[in-house]
N, C-alpha and C. Protein backbone atom coordinates (compact mmCIF):
# COMPACT_ATOMS: atom_id res chain seq x y z
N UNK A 1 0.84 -1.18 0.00
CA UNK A 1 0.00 0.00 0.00
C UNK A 1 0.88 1.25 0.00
N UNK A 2 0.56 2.49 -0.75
CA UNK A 2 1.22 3.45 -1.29
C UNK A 2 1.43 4.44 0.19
N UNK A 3 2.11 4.99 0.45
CA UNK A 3 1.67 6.12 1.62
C UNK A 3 2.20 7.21 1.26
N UNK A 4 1.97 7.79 -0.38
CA UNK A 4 1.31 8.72 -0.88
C UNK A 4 0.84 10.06 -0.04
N UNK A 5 1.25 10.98 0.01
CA UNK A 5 0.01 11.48 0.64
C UNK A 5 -0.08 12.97 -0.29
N UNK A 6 -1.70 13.49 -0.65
CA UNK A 6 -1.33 14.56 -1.63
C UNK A 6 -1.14 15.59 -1.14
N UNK A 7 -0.81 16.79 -2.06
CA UNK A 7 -0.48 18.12 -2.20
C UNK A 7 -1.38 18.58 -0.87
N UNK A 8 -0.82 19.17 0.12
CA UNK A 8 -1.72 20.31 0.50
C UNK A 8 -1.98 21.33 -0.10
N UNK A 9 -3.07 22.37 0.18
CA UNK A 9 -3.25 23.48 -0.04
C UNK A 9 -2.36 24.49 -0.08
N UNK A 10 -1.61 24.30 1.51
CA UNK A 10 -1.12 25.60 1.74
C UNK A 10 0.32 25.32 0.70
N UNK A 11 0.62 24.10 0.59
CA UNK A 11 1.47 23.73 -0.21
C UNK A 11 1.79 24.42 -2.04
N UNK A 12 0.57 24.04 -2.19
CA UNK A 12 0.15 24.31 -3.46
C UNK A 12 0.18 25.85 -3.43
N UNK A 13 -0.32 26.67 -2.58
CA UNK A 13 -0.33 28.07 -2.41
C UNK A 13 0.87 28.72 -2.40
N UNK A 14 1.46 27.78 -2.02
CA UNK A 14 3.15 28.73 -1.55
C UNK A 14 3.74 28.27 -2.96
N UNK A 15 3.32 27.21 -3.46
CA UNK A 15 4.19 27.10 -4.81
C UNK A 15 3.94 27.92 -6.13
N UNK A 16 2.65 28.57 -5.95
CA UNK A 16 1.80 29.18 -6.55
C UNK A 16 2.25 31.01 -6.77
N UNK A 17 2.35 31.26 -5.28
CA UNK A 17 3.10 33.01 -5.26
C UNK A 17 4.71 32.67 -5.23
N UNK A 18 5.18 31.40 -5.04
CA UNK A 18 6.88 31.66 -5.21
C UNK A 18 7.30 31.39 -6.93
N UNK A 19 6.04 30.99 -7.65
CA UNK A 19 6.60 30.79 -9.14
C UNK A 19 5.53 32.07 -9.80
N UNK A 20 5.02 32.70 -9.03
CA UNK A 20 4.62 34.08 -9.29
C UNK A 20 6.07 34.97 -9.11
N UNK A 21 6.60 35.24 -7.80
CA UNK A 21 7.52 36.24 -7.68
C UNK A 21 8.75 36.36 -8.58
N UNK A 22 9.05 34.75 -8.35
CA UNK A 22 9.99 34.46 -9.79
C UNK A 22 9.72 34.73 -10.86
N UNK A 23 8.80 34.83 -11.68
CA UNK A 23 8.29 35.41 -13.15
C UNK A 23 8.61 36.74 -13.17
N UNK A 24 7.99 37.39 -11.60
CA UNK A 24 8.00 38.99 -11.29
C UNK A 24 9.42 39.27 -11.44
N UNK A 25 9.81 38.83 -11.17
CA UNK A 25 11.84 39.00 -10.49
C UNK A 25 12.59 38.78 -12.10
N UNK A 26 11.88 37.93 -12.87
CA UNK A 26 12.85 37.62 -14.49
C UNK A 26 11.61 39.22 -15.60
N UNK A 27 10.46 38.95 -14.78
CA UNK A 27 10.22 40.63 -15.78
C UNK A 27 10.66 41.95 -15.30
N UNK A 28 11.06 42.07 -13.70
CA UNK A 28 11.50 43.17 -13.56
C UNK A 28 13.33 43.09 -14.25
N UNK A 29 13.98 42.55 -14.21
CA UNK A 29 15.30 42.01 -15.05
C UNK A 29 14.78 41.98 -16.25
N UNK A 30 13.91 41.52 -17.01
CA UNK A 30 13.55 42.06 -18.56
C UNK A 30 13.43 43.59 -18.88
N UNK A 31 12.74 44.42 -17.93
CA UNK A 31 12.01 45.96 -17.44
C UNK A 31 13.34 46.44 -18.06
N UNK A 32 14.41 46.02 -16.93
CA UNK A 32 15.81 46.73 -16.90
C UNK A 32 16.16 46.88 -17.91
N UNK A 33 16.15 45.76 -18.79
CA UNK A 33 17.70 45.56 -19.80
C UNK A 33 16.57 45.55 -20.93
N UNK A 34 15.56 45.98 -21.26
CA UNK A 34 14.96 46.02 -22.68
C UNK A 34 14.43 47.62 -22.87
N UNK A 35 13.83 48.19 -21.10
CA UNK A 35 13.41 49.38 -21.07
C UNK A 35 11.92 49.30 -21.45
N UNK A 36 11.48 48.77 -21.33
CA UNK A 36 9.96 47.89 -21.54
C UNK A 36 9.35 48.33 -20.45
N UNK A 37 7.94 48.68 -19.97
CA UNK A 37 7.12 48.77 -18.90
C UNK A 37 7.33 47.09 -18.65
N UNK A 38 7.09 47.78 -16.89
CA UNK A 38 6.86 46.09 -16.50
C UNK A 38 5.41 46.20 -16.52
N UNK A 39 4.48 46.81 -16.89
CA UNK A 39 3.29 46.36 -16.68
C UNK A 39 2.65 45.70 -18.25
N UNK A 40 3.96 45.51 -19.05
CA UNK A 40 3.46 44.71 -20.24
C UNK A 40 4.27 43.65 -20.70
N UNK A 41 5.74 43.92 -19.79
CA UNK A 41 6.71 42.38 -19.88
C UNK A 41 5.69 41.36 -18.79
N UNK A 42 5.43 42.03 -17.88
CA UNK A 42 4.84 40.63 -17.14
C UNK A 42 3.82 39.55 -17.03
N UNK A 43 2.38 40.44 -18.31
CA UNK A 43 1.86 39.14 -18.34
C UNK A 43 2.34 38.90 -19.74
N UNK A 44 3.58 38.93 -20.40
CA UNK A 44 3.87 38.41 -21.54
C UNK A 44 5.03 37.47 -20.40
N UNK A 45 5.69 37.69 -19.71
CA UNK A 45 6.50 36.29 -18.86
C UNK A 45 5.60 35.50 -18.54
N UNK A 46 4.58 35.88 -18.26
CA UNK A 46 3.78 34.73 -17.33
C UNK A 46 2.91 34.07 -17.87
N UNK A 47 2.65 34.84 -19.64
CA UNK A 47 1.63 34.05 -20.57
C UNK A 47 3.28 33.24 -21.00
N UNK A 48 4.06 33.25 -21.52
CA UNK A 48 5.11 32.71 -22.04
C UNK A 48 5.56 31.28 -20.97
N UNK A 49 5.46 31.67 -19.72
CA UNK A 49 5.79 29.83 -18.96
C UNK A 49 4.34 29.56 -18.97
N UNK A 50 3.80 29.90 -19.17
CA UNK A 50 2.30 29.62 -19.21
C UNK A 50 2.05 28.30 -20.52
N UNK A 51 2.56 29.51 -21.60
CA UNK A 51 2.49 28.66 -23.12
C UNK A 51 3.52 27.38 -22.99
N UNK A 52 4.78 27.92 -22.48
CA UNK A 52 5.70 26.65 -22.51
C UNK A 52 5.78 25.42 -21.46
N UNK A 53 5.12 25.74 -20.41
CA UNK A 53 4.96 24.75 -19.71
C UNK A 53 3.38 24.32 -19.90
N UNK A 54 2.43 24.58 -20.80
CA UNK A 54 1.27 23.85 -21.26
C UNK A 54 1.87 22.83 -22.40
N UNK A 55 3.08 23.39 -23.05
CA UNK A 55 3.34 22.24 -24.64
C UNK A 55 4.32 21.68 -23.74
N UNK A 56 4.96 22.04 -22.71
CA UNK A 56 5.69 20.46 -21.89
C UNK A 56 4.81 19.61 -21.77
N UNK A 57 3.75 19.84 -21.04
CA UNK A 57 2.82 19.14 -20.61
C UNK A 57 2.23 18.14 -21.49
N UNK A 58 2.24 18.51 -22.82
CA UNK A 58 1.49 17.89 -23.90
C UNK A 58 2.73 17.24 -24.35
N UNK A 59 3.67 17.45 -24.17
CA UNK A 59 4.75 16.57 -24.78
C UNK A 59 4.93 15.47 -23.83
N UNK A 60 4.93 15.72 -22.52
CA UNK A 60 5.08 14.29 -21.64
C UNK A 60 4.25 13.42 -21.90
N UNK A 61 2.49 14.14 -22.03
CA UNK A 61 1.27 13.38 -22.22
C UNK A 61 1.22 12.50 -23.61
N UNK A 62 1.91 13.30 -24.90
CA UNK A 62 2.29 12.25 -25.70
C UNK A 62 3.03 11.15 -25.27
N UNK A 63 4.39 11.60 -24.56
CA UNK A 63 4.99 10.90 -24.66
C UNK A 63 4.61 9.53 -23.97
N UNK A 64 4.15 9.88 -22.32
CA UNK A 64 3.46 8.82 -22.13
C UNK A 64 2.26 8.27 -22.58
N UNK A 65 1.50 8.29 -23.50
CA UNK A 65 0.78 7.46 -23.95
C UNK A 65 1.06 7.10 -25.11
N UNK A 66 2.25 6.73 -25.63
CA UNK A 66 2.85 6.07 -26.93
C UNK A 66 2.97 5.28 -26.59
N UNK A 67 2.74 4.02 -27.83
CA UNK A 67 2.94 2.70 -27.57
C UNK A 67 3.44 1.75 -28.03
N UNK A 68 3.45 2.63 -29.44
CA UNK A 68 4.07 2.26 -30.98
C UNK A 68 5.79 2.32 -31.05
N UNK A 69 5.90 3.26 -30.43
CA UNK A 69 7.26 2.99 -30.16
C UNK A 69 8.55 2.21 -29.37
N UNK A 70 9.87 2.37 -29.81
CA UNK A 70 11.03 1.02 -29.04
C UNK A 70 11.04 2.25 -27.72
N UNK A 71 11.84 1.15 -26.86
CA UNK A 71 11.75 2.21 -25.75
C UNK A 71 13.24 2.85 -25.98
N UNK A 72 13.38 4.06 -25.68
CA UNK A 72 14.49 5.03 -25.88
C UNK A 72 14.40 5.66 -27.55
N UNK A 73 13.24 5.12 -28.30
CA UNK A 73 13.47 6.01 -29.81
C UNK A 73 12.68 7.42 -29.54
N UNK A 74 13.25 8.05 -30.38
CA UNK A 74 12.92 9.38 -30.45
C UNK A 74 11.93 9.63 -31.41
N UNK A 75 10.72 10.19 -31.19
CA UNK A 75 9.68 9.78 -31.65
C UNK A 75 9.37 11.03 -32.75
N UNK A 76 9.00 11.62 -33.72
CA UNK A 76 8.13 12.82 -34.55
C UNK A 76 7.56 13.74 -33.31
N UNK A 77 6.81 13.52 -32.77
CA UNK A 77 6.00 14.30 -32.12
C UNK A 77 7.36 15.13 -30.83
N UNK A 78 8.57 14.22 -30.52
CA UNK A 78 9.22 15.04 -29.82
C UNK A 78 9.91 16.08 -30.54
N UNK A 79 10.29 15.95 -31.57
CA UNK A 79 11.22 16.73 -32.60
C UNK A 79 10.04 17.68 -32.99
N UNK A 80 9.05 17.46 -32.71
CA UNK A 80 7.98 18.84 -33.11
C UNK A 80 8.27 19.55 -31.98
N UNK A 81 8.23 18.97 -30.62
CA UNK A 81 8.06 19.71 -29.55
C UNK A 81 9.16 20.61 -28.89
N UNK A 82 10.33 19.46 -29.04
CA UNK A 82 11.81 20.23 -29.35
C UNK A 82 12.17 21.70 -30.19
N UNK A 83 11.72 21.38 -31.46
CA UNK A 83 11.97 22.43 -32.57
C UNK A 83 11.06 23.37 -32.29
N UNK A 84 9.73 23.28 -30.98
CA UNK A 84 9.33 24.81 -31.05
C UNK A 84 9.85 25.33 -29.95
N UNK A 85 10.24 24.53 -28.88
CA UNK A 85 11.49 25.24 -27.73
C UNK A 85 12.47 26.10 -28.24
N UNK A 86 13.12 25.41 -29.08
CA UNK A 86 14.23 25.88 -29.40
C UNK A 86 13.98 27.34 -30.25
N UNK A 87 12.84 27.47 -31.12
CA UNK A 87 12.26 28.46 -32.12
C UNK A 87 12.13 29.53 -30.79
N UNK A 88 11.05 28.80 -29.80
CA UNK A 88 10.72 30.07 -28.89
C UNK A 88 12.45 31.06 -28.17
N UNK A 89 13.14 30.00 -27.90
CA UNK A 89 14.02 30.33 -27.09
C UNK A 89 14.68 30.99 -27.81
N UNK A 90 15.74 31.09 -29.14
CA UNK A 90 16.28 31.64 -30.36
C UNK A 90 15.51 32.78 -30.47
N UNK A 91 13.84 32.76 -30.32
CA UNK A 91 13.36 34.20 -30.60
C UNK A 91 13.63 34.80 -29.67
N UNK A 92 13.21 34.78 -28.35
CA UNK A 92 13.48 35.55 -26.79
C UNK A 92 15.02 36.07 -27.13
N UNK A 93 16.24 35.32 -27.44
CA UNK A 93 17.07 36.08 -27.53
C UNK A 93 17.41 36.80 -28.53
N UNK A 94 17.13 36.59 -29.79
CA UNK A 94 16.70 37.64 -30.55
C UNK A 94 16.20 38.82 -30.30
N UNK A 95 15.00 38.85 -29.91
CA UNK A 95 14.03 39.94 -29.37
C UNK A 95 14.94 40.55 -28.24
N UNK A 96 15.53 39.87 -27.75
CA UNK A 96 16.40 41.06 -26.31
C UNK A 96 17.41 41.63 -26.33
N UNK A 97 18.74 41.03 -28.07
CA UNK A 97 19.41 41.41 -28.64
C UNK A 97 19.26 42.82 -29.39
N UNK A 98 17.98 42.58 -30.07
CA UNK A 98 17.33 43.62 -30.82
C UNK A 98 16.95 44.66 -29.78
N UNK A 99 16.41 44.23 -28.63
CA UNK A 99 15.78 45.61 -28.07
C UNK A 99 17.41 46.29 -27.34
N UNK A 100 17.94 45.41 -26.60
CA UNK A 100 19.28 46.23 -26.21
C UNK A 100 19.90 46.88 -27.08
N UNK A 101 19.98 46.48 -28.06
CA UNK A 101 21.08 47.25 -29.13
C UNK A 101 20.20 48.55 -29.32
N UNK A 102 18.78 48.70 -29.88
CA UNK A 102 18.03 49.87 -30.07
C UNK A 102 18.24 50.56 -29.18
N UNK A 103 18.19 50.38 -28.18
CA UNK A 103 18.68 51.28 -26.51
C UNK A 103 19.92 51.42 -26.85
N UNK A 104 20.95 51.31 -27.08
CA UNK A 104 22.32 51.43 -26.65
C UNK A 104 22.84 52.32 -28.07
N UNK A 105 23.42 52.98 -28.00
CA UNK A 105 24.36 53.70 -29.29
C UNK A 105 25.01 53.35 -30.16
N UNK A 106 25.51 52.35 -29.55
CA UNK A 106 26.97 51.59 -30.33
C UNK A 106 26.37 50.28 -30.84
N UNK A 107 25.97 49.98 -31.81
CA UNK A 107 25.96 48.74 -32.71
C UNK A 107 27.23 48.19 -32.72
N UNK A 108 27.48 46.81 -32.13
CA UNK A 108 28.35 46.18 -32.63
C UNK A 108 28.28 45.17 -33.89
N UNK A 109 27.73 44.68 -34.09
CA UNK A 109 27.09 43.68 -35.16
C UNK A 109 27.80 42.04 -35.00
N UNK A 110 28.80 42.03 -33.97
CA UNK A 110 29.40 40.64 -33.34
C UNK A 110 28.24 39.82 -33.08
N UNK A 111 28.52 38.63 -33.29
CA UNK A 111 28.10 37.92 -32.40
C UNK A 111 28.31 37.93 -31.01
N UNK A 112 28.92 38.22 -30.52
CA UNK A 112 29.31 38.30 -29.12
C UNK A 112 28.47 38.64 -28.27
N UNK A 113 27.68 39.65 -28.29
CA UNK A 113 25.86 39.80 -27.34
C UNK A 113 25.00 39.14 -27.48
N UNK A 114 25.20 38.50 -28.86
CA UNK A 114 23.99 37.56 -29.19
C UNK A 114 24.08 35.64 -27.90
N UNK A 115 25.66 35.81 -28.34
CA UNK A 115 25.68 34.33 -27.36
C UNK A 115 26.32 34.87 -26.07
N UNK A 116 26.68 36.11 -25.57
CA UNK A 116 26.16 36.46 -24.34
C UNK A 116 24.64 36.37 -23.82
N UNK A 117 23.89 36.68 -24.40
CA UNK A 117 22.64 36.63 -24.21
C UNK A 117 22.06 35.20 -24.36
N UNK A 118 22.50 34.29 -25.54
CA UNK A 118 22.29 33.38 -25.48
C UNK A 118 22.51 32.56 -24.04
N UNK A 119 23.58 32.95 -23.42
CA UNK A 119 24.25 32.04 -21.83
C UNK A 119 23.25 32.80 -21.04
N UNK A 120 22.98 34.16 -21.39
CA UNK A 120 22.06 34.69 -19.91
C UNK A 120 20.92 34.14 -19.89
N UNK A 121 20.32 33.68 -21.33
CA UNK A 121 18.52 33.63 -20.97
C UNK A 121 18.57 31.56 -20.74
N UNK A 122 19.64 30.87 -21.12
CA UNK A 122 20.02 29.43 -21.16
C UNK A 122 19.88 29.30 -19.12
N UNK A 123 20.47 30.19 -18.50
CA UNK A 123 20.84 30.13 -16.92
C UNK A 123 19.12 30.73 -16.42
N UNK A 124 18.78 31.63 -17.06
CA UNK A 124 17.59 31.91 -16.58
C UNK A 124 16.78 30.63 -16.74
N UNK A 125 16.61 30.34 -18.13
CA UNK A 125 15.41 29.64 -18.42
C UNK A 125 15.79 28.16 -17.56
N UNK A 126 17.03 27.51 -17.17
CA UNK A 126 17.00 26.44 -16.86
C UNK A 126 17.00 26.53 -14.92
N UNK A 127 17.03 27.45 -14.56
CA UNK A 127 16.92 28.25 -13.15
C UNK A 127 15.05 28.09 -12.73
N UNK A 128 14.45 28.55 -13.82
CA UNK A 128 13.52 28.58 -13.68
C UNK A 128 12.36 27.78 -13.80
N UNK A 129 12.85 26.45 -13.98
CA UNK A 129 12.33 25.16 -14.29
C UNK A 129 11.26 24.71 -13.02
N UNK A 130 12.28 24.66 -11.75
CA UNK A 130 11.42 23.79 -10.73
C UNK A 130 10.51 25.04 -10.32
N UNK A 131 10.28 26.80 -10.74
CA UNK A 131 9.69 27.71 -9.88
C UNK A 131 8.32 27.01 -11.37
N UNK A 132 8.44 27.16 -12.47
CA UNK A 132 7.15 27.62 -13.10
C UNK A 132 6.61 26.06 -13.37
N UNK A 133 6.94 25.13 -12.73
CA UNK A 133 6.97 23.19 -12.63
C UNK A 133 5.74 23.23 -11.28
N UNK A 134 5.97 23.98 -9.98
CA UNK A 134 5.47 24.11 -9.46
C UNK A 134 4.31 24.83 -9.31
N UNK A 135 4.28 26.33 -9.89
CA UNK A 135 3.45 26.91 -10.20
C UNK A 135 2.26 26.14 -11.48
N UNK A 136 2.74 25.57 -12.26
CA UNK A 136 1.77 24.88 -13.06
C UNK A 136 0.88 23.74 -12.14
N UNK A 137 2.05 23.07 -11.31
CA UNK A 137 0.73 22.35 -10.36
C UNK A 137 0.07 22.67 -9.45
N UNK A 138 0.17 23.83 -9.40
CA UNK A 138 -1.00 24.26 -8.48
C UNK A 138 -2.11 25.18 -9.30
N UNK A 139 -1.53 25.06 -10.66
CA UNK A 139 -3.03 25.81 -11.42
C UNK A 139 -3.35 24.55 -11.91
N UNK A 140 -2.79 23.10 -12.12
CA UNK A 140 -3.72 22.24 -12.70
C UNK A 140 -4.70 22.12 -11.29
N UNK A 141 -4.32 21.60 -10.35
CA UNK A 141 -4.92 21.21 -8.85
C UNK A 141 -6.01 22.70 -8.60
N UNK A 142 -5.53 23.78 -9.11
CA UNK A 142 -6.44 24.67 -8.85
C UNK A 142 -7.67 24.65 -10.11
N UNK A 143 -7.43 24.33 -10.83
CA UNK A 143 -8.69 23.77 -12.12
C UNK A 143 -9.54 22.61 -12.03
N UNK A 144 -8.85 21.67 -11.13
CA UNK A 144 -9.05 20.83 -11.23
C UNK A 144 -10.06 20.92 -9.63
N UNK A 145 -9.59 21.73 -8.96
CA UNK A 145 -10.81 21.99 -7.80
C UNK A 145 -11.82 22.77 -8.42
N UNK A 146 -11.62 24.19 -9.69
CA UNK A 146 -13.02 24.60 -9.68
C UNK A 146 -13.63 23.54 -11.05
N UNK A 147 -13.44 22.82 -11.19
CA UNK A 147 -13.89 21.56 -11.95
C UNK A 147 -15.16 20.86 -11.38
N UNK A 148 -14.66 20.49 -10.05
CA UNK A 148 -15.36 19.97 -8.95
C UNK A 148 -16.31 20.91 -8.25
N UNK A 149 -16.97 21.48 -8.38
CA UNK A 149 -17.67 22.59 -8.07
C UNK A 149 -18.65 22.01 -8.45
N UNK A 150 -20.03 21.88 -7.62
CA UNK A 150 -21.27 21.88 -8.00
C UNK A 150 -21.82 22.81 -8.88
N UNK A 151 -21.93 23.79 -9.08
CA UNK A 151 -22.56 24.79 -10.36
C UNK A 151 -21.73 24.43 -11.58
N UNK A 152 -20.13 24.35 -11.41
CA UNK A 152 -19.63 24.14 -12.49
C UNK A 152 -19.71 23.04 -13.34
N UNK A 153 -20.43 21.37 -12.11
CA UNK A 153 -20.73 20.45 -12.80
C UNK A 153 -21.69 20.48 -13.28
N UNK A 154 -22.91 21.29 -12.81
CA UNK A 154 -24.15 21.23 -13.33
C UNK A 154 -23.89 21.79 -14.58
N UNK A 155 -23.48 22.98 -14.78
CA UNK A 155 -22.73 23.91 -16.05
C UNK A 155 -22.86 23.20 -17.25
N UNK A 156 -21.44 22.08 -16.22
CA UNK A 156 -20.83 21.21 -17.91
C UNK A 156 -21.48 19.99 -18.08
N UNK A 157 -22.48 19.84 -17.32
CA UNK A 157 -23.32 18.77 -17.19
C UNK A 157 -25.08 18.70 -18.75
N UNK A 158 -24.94 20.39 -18.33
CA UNK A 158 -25.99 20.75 -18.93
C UNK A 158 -25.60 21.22 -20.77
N UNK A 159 -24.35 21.50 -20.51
CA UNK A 159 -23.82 21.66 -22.15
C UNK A 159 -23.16 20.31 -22.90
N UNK A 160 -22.84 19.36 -22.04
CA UNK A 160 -23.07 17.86 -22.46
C UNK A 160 -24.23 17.39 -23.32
N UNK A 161 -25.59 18.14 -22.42
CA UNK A 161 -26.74 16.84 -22.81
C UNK A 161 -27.17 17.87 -24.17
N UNK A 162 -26.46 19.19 -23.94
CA UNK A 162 -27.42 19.85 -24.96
C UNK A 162 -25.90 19.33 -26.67
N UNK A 163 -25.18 19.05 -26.80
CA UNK A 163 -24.18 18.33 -27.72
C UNK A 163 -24.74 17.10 -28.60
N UNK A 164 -25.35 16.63 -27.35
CA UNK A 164 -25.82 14.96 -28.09
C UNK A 164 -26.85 15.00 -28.54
């Protein structure tokens, strides 16, 4: 017998505002170095782990329910999921290359800021793994409580029967 025991609340809560502050803390550090309001970098950080930790999600969920495959092959659907990481991430530093340089006077045209930047947002983004890992489970567990809601079942109960 498993002795399991689940998520608390307050658990889930604290994981919830500490992968909040962290988002806050990488858009006020975006604010800085792009010159951007933070009141429009931040729900673009927080829609952005938002977006990328929803297509993790869908990539594990593929992954675990494949069946067709050897175990350890690398499947199509990961190389989709891979190649839009990598697209997103290549753009972010793009986009922060581009906005610093517009701020700054001196064009260099090196590569050299580009894979500086490349190492800064690589330490961020992999820093920030277990804060927005946590924060996602406490918005599935938090969906997944107003799911369970009597009005909300009646809700989806009643747009069921009206489908069939």
């Amino acid at each position: 017998m498993s002795n399991v025991q689940p998520t608390s609340r307050r658990r889930l809560l604290g994981q919830l505002l500490i992968g909040l502050a962290y988002l806050a803390l990488v858009a006020a550090m975006l604010r800085s170095t792009t010159g951007h309001s933070f009141l429009v970098v931040l729900p673009a950080v927080i829609g952005g782990a938002l977006f990328c930790s929803g297509l993790a999600l869908a990539w594990l969920t593929l992954w675990a329910v494949r069946n067709d495959g050897r175990l350890g092959q690398f499947g199509l659907g990961s190389l989709f999921f891979l190649t839009v990481f990598a697209a997103l991430y290549f753009g972010l530093v793009r986009w922060l290359v581009v906005a610093v340089e517009r701020g700054s006077a001196a064009r260099t045209g090196d590569g050299g800021r580009f894979l500086s930047t490349a190492v800064l947002c690589l330490v961020v983004v992999l820093t920030s793994v277990p804060f927005v890992l946590g924060m996602t489970e406490s918005l599935l567990w938090l969906a997944v409580w107003i799911v369970r809601r009597r009005p909300v079942r009646k809700l989806l109960a009643r747009k069921r029967r009206r489908l069939r």
